[in-house]
C-alpha atoms as a PDB file:
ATOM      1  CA  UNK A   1     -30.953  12.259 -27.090  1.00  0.00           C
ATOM      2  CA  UNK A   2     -31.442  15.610 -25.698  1.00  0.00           C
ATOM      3  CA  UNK A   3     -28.962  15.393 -23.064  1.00  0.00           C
ATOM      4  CA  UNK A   4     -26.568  13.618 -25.248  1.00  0.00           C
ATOM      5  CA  UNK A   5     -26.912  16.926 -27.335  1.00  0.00           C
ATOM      6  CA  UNK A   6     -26.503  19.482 -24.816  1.00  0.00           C
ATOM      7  CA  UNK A   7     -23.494  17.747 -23.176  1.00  0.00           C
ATOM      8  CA  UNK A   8     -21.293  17.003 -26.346  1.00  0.00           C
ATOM      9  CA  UNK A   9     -22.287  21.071 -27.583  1.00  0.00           C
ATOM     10  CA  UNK A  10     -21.434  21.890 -24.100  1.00  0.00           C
ATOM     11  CA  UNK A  11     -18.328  19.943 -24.497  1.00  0.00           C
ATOM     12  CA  UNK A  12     -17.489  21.648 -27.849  1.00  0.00           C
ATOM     13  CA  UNK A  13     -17.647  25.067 -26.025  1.00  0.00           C
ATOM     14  CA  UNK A  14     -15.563  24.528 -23.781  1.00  0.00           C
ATOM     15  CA  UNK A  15     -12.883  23.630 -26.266  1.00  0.00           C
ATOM     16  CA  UNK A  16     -13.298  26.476 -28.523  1.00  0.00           C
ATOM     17  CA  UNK A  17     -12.998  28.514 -25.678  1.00  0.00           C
ATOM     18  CA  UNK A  18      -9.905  26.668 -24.897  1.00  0.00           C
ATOM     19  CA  UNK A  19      -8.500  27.430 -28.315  1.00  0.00           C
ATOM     20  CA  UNK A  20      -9.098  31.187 -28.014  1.00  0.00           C
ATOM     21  CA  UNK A  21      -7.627  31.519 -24.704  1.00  0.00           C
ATOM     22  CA  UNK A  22      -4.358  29.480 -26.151  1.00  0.00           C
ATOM     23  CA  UNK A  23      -4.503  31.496 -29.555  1.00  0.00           C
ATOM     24  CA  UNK A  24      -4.708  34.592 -27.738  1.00  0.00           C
ATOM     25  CA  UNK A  25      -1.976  33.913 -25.282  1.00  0.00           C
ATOM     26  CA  UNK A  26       0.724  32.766 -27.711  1.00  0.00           C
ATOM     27  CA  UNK A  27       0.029  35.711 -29.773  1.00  0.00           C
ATOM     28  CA  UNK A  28       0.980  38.134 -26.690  1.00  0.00           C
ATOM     29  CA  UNK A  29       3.686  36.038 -25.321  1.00  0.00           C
ATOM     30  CA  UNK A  30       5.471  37.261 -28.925  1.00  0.00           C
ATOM     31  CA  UNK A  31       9.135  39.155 -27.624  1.00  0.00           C
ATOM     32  CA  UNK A  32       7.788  42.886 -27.968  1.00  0.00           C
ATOM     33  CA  UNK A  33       4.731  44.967 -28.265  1.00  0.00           C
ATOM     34  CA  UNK A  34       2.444  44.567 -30.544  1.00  0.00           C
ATOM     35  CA  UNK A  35       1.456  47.082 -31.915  1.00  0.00           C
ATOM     36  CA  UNK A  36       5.105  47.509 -32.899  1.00  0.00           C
ATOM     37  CA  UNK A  37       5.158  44.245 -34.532  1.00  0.00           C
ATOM     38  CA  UNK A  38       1.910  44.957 -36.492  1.00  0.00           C
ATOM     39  CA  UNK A  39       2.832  47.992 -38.285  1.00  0.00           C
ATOM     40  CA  UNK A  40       6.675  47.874 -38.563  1.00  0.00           C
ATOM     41  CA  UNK A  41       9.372  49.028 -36.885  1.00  0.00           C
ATOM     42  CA  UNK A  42       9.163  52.373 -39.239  1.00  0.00           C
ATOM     43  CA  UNK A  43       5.837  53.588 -37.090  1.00  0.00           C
ATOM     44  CA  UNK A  44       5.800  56.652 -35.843  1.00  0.00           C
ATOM     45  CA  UNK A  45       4.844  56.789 -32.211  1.00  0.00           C
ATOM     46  CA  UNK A  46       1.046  58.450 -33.257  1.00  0.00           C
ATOM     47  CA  UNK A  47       0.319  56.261 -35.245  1.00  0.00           C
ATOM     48  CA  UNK A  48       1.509  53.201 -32.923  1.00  0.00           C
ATOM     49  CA  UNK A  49      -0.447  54.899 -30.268  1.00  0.00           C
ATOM     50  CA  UNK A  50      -3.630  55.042 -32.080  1.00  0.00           C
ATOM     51  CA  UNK A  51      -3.183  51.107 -33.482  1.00  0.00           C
ATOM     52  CA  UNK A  52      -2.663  50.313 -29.820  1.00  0.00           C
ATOM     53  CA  UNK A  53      -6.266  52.211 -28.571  1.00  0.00           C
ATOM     54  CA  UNK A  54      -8.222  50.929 -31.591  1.00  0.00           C
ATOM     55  CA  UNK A  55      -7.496  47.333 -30.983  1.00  0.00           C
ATOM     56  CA  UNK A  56      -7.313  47.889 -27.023  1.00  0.00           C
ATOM     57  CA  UNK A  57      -3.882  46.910 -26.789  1.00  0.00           C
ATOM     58  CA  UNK A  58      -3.345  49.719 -24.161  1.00  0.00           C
ATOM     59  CA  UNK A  59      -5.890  47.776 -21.589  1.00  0.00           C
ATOM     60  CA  UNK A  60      -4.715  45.103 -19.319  1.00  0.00           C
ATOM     61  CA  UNK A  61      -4.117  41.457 -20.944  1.00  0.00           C
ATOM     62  CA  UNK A  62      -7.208  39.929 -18.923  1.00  0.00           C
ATOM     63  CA  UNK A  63      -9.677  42.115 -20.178  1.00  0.00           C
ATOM     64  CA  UNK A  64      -8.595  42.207 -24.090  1.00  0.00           C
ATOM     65  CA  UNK A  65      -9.377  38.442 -23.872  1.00  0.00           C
ATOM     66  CA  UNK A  66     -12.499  39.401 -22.405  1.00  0.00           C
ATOM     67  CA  UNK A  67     -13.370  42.334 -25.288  1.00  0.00           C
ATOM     68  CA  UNK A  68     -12.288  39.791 -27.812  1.00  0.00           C
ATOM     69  CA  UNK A  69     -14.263  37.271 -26.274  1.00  0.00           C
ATOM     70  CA  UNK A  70     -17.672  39.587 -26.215  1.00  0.00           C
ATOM     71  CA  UNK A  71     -16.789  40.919 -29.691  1.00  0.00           C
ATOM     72  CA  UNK A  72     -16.785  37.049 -31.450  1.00  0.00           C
ATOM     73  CA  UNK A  73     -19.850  36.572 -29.981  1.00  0.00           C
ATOM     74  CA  UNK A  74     -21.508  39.090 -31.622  1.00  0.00           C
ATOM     75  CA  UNK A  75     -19.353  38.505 -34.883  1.00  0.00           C
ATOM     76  CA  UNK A  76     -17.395  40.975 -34.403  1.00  0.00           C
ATOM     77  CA  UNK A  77     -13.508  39.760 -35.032  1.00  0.00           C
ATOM     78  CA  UNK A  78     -11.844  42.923 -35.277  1.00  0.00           C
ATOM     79  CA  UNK A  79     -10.353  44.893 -38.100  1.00  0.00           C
ATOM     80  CA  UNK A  80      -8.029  44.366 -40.723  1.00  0.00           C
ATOM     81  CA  UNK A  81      -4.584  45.993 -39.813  1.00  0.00           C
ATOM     82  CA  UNK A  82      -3.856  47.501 -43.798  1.00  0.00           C
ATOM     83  CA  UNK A  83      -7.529  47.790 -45.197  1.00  0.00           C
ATOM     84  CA  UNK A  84      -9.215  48.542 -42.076  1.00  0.00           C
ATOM     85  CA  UNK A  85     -12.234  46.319 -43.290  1.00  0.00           C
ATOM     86  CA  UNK A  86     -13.872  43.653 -40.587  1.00  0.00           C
ATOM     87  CA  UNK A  87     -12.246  40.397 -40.268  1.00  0.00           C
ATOM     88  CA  UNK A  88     -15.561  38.951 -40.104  1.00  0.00           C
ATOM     89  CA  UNK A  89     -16.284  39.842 -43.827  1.00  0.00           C
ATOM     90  CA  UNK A  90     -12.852  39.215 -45.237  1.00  0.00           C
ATOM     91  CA  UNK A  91     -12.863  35.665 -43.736  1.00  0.00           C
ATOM     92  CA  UNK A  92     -16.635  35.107 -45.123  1.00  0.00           C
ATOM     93  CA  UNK A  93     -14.990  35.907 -48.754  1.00  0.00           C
ATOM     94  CA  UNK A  94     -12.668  33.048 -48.634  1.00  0.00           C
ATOM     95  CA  UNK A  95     -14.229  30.515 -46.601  1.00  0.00           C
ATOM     96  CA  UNK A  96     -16.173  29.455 -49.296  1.00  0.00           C
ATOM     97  CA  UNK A  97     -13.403  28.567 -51.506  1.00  0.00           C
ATOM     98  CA  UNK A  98     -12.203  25.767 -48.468  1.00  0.00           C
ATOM     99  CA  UNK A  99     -15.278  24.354 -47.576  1.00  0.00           C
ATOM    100  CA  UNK A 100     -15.579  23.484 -51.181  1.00  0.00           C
ATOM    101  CA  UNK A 101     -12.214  22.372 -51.571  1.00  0.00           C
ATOM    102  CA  UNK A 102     -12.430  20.391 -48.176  1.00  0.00           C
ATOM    103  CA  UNK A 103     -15.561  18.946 -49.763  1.00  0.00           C
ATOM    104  CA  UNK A 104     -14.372  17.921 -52.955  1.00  0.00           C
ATOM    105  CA  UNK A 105     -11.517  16.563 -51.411  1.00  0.00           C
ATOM    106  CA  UNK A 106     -13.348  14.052 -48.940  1.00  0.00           C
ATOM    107  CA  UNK A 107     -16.261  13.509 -51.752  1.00  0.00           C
ATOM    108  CA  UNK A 108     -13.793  11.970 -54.207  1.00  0.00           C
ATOM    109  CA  UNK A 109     -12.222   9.959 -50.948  1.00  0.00           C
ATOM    110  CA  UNK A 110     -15.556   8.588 -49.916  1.00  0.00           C
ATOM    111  CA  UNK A 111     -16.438   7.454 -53.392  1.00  0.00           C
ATOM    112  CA  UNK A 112     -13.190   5.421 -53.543  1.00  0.00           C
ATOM    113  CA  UNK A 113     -12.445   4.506 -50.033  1.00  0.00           C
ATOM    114  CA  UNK A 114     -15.195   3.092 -48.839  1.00  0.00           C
ATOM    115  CA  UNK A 115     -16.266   0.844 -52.009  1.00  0.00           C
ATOM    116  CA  UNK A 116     -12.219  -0.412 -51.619  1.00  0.00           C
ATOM    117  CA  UNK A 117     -12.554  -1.451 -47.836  1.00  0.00           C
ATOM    118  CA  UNK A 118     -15.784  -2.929 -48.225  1.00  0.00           C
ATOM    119  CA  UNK A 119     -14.580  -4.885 -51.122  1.00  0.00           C
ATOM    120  CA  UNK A 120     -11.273  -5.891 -49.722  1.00  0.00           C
ATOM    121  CA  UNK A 121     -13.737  -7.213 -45.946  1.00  0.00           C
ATOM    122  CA  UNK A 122     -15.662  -9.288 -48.473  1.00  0.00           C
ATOM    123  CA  UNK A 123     -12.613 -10.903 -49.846  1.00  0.00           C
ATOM    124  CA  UNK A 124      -9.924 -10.674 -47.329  1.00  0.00           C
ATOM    125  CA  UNK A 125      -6.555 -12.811 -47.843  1.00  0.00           C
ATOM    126  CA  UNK A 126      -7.406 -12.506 -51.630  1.00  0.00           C
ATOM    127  CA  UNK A 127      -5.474 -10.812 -54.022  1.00  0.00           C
ATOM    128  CA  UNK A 128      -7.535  -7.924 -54.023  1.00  0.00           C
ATOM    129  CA  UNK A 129      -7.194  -7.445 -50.135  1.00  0.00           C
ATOM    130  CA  UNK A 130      -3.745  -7.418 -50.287  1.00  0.00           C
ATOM    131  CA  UNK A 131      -3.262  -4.623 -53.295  1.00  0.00           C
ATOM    132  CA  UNK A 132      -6.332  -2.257 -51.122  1.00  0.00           C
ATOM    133  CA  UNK A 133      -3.970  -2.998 -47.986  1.00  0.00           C
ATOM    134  CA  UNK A 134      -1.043  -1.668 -50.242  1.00  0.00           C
ATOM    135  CA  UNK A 135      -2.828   1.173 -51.984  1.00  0.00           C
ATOM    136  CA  UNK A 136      -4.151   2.305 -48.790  1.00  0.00           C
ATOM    137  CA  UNK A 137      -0.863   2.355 -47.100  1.00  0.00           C
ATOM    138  CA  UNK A 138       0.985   4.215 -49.778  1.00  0.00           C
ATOM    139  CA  UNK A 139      -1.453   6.943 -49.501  1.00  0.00           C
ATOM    140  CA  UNK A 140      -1.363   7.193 -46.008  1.00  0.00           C
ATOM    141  CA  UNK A 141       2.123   7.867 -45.593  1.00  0.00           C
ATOM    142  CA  UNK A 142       2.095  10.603 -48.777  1.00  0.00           C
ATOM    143  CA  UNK A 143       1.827  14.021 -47.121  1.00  0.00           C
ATOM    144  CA  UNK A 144      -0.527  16.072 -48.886  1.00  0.00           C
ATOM    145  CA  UNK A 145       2.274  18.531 -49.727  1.00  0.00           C
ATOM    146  CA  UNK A 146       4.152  16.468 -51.780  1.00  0.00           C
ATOM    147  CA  UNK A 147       0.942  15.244 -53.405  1.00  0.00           C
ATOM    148  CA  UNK A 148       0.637  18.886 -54.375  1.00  0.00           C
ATOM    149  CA  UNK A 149       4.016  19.802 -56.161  1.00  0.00           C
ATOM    150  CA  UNK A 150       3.870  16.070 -57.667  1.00  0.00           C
ATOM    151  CA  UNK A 151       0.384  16.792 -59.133  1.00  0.00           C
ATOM    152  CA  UNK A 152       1.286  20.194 -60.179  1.00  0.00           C
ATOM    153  CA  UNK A 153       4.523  19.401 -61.565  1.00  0.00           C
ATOM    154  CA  UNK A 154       2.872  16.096 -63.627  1.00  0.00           C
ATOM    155  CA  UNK A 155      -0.375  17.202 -64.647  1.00  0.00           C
ATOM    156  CA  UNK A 156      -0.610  21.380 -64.892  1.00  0.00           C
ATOM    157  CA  UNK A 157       3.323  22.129 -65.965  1.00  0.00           C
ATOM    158  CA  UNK A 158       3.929  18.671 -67.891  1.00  0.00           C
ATOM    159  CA  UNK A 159       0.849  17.407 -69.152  1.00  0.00           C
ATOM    160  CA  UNK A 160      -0.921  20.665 -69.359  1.00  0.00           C
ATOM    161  CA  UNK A 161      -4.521  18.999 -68.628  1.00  0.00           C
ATOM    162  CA  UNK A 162      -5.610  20.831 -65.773  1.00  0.00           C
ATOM    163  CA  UNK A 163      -5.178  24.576 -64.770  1.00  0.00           C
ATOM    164  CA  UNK A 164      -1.972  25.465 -62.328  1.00  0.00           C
ATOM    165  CA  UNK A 165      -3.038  28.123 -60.021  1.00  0.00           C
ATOM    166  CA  UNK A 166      -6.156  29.829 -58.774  1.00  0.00           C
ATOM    167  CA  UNK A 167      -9.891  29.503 -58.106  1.00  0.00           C
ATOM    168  CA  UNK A 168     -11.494  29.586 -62.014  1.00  0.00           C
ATOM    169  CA  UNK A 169     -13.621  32.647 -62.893  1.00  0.00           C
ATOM    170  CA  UNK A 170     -15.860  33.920 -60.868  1.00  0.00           C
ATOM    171  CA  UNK A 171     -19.350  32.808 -62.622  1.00  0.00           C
ATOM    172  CA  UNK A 172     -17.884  30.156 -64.649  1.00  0.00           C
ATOM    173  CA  UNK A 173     -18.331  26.898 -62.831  1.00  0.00           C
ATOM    174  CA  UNK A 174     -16.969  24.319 -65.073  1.00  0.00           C
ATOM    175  CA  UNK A 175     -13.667  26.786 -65.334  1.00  0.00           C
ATOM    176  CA  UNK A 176     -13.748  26.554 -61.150  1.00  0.00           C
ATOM    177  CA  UNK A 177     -14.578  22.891 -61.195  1.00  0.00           C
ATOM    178  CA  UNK A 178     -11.020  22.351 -63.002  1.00  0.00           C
ATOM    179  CA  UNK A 179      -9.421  24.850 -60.815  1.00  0.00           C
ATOM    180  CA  UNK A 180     -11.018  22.369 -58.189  1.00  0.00           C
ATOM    181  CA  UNK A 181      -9.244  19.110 -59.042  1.00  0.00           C
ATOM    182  CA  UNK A 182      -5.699  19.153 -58.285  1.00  0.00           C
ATOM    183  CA  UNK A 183      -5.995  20.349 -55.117  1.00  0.00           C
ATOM    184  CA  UNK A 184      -8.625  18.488 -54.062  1.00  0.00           C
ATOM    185  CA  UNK A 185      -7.028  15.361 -55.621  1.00  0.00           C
ATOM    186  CA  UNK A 186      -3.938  16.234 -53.162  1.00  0.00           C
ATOM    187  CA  UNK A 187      -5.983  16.543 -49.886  1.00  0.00           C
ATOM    188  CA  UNK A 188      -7.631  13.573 -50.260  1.00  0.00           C
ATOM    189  CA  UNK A 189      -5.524  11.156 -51.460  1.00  0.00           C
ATOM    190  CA  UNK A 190      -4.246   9.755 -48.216  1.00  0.00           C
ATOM    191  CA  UNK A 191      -7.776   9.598 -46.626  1.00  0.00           C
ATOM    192  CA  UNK A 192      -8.568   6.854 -49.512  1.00  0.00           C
ATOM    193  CA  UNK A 193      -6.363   4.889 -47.778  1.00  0.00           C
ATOM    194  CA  UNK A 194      -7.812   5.952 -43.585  1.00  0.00           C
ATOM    195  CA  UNK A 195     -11.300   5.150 -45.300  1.00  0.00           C
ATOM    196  CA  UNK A 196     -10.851   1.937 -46.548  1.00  0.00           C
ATOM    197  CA  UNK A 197      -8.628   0.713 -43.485  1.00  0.00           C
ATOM    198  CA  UNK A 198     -11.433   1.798 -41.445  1.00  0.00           C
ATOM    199  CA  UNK A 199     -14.070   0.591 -43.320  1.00  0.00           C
ATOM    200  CA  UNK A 200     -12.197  -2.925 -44.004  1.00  0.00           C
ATOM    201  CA  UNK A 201     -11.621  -3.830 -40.535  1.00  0.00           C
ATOM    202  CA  UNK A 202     -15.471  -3.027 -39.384  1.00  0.00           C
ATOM    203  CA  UNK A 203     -16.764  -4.812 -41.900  1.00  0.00           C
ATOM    204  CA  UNK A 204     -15.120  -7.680 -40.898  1.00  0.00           C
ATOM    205  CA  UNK A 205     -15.731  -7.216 -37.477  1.00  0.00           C
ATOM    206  CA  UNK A 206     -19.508  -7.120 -38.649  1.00  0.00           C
ATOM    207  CA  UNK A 207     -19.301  -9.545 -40.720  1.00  0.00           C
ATOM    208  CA  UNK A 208     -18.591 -12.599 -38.026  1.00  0.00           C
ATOM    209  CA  UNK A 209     -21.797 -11.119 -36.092  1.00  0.00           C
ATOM    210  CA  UNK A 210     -24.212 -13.944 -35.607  1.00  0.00           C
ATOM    211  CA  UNK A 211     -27.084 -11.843 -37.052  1.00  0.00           C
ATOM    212  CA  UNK A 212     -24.993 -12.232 -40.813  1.00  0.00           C
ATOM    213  CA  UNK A 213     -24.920 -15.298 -40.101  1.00  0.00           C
ATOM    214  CA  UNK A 214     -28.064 -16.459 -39.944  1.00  0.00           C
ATOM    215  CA  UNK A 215     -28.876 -13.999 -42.973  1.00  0.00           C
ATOM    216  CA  UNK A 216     -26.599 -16.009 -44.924  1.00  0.00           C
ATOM    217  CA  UNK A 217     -28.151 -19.203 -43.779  1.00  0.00           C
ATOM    218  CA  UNK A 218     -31.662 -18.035 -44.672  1.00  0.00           C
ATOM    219  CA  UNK A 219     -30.478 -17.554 -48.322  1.00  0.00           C
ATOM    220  CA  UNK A 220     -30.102 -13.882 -48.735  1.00  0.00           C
ATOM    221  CA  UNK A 221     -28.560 -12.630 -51.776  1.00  0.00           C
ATOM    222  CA  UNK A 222     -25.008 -11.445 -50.823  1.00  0.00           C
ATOM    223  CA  UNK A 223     -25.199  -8.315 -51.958  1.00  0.00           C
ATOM    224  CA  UNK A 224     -28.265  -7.263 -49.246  1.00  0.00           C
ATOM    225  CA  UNK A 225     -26.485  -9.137 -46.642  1.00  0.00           C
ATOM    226  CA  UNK A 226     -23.155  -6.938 -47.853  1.00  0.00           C
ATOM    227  CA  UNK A 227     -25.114  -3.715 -48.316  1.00  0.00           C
ATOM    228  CA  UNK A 228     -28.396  -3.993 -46.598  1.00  0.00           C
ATOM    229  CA  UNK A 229     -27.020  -5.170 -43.022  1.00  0.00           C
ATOM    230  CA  UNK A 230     -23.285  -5.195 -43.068  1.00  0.00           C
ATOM    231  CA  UNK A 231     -22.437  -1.976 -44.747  1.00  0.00           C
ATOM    232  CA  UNK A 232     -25.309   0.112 -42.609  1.00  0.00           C
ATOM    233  CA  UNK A 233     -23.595  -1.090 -38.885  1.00  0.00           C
ATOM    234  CA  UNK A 234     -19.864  -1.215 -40.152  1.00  0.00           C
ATOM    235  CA  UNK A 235     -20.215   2.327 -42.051  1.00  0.00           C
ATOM    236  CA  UNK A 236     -20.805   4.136 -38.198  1.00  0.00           C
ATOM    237  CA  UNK A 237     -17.388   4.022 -36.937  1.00  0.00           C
ATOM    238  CA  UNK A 238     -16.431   5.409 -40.163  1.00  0.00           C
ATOM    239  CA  UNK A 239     -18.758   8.602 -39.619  1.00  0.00           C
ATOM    240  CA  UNK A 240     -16.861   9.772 -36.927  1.00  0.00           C
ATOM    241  CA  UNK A 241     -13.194   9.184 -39.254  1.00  0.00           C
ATOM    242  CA  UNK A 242     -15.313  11.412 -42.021  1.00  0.00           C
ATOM    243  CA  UNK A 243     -16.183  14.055 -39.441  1.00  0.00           C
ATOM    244  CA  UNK A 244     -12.534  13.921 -38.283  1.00  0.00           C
ATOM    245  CA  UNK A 245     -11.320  14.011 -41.722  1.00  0.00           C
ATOM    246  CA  UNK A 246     -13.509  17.241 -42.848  1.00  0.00           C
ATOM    247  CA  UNK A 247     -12.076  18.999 -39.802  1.00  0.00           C
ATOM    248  CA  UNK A 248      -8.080  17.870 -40.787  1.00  0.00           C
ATOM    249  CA  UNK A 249      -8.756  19.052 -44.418  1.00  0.00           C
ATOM    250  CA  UNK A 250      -9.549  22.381 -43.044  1.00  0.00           C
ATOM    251  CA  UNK A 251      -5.983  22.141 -41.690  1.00  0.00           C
ATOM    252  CA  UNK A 252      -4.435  20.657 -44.893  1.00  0.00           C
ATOM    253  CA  UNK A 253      -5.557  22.905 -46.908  1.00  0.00           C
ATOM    254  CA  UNK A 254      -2.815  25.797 -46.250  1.00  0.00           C
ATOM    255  CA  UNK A 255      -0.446  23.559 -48.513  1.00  0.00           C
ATOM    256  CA  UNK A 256      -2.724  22.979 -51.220  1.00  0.00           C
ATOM    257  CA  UNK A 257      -4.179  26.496 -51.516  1.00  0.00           C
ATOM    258  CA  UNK A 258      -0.582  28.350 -50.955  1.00  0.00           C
ATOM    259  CA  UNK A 259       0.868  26.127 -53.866  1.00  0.00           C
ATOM    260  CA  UNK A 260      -2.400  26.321 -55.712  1.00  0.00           C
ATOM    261  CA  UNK A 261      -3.218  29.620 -55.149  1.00  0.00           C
ATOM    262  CA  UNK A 262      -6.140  29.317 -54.391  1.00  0.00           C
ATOM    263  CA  UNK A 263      -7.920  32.450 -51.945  1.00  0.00           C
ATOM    264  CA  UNK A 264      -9.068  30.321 -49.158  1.00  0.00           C
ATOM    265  CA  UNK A 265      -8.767  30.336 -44.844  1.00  0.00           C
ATOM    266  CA  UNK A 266      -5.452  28.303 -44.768  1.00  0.00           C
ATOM    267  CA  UNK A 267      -3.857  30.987 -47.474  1.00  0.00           C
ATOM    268  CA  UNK A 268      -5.178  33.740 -45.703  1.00  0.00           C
ATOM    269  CA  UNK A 269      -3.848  32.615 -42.695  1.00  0.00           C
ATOM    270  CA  UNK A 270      -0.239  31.754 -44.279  1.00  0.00           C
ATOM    271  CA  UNK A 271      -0.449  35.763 -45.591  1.00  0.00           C
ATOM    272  CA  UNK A 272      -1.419  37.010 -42.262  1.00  0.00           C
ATOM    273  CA  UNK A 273       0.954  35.500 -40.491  1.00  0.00           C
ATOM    274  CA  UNK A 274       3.977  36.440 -42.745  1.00  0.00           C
ATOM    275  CA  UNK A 275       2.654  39.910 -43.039  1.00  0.00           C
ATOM    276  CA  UNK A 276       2.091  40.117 -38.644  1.00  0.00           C
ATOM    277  CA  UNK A 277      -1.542  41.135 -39.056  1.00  0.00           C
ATOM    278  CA  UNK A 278      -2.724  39.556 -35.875  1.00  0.00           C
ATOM    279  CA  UNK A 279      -6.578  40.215 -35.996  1.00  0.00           C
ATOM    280  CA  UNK A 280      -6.831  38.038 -39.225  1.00  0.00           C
ATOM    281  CA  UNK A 281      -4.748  35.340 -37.864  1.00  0.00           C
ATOM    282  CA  UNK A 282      -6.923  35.393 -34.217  1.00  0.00           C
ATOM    283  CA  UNK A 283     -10.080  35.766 -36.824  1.00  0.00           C
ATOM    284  CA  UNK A 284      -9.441  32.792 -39.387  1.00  0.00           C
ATOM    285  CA  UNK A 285      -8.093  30.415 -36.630  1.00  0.00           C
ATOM    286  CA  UNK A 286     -11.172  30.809 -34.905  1.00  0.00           C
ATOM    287  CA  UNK A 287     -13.487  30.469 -37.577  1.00  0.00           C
ATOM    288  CA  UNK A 288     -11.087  27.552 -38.908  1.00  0.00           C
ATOM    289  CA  UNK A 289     -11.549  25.822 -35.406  1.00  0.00           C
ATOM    290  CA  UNK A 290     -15.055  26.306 -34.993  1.00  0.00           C
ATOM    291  CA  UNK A 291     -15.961  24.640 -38.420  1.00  0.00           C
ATOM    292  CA  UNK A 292     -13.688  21.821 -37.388  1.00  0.00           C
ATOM    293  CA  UNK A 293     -15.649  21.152 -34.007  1.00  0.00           C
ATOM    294  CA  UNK A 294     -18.689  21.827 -35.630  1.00  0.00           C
ATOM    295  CA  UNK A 295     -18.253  18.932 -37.835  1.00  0.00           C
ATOM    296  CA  UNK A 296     -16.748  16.564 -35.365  1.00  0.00           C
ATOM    297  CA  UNK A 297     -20.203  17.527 -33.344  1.00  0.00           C
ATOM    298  CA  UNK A 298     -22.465  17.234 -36.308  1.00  0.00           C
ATOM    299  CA  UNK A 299     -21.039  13.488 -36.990  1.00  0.00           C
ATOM    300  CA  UNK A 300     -21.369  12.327 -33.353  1.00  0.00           C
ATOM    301  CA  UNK A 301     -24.794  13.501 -33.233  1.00  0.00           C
ATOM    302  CA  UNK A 302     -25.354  11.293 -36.396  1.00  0.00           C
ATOM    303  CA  UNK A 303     -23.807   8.154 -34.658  1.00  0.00           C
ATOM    304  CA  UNK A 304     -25.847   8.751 -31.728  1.00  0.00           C
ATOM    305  CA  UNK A 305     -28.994   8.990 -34.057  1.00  0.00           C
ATOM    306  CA  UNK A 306     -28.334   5.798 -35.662  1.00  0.00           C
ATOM    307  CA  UNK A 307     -26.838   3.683 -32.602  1.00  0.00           C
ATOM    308  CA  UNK A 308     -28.906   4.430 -29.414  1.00  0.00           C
ATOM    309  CA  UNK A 309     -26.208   2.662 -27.424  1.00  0.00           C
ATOM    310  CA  UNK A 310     -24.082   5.798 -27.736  1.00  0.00           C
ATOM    311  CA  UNK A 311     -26.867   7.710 -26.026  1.00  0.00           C
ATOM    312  CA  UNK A 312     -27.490   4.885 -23.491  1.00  0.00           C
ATOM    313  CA  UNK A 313     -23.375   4.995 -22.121  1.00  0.00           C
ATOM    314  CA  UNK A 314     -23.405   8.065 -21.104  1.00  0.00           C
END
């Protein structure tokens, strides 16, 4: 298990260095200098000058990667181009807004997904298996942006049940908890549908195992052969789908919380970008990647835990 561990966080390492070195080249392969692009074509040449020494723009390409690099590590994600605050802190006062979102979102997917494929592998070819196939295709192919307008246009403009925009009061948790619905309702509607695919087609794949078998012929009531054996091997492929999934609701988010509102890392990013302010956008991608791998990481480290012949193939 140990070496398992220190290979795949070894592994995850290397890719977020990856990512920075890609993020940071594709932000200096932008047509001009950038310093110029960052504060406007209206900058005067001082104050251009001085952007360019604070952020080390005036050093050679190789070794800004390298002071970015040495500054991450320490937390240190440079400053905010108009307040002049740390990145660091800016992107701690929103990430908490996405990571609840993101689990809301997969919370509400879990608790629907993965009772509808498990239901649908117990009686496949039956009526029920065929509307869970349907259901689960039809939310697939919805992109979470039109999910968004649709749910904003039907249930905060039309039906007036459920706030439009923002986060809720700070303080007031029941007013943030309905902030929290339509967006996450929009994020995770299509990963009903990956859920119970995924959790369908183990099952079965479980359920023809001779070891349910001969549970069935000892007399077992279904539901422990279902849930007690079934449901505990078929449910670890669909770990590393829910790991996956946080990680692309981090991404998904940017439509939901710039239709929303809502102050989070994707909206951030969205304002950054518009407004050329570089350091946040190198800052929250980072931080945006890093939670993404960190999940992926955290749920093959649970498969490994519960199947030792992960640990054994490698």
């Amino acid at each position: 298990m140990l070496y398992y561990l220190t290979k795949r966080l070894g592994l995850s390492a290397v890719v977020v260095g990856l990512v920075v070195l890609v993020l940071f080249s594709m932000l200096h392969l932008i047509p001009g200098d950038p310093a110029t692009i960052a504060l406007g074509p209206r900058a005067t040449e001082e104050a251009i000058a001085r952007y360019a020494e604070k952020m080390h723009l005036d050093e050679p390409v190789w070794r800004q990667f390298l002071i970015f690099i040495g500054n991450a590590l320490t937390g240190d994600l440079g400053l905010d181009v108009f307040s002049d605050r740390p990145v660091t802190a800016i992107i701690m006062e929103r990430i908490g807004f996405t990571l609840a979102l993101v689990g809301a979102g997969m919370g509400w997917a879990m608790l629907l997904g993965i009772p509808l494929g498990c239901l649908a592998a117990v009686k496949p070819n039956s009526w029920i298996d065929r509307i869970t196939g349907v259901l689960s295709v039809g939310t697939i192919a919805v992109p979470s942006f039109l999910v968004s307008i649709w749910a904003l246009l039907i249930f905060a403009v039309h039906l007036r049940w459920l706030p439009a925009i923002g986060a809720g009061e700070p303080g007031d948790i029941g007013d943030q908890l309905s902030h929290l619905i339509l967006p996450a309702f929009a994020i995770g509607l299509s990963w009903v549908g990956y859920l119970a695919r995924m959790v369908r087609a183990s099952m079965l794949e479980v359920m023809g195992e001779n070891y349910i078998r001969s549970a069935r012929a000892f007399g077992l009531r279904p539901r422990r052969v279902i849930f007690g054996y079934a449901l505990r091997v078929a449910i670890l492929p669909t770990i590393t789908l829910i790991g996956m999934g946080f990680g692309g609701m981090i991404s998904s988010t940017v439509f939901a919380e710039i239709i929303f509102s809502r102050p989070g890392i994707g909206k951030l990013i969205f304002d950054a970008v518009m407004a050329r302010n570089f350091p946040i956008v190198q800052g929250a991608v980072l931080v945006a990647t890093s939670l993404y791998i960190l999940v992926v990481l955290f749920s093959d480290i649970l498969i490994a835990w519960f199947d030792p012949r992960v640990r054994e193939s490698l």
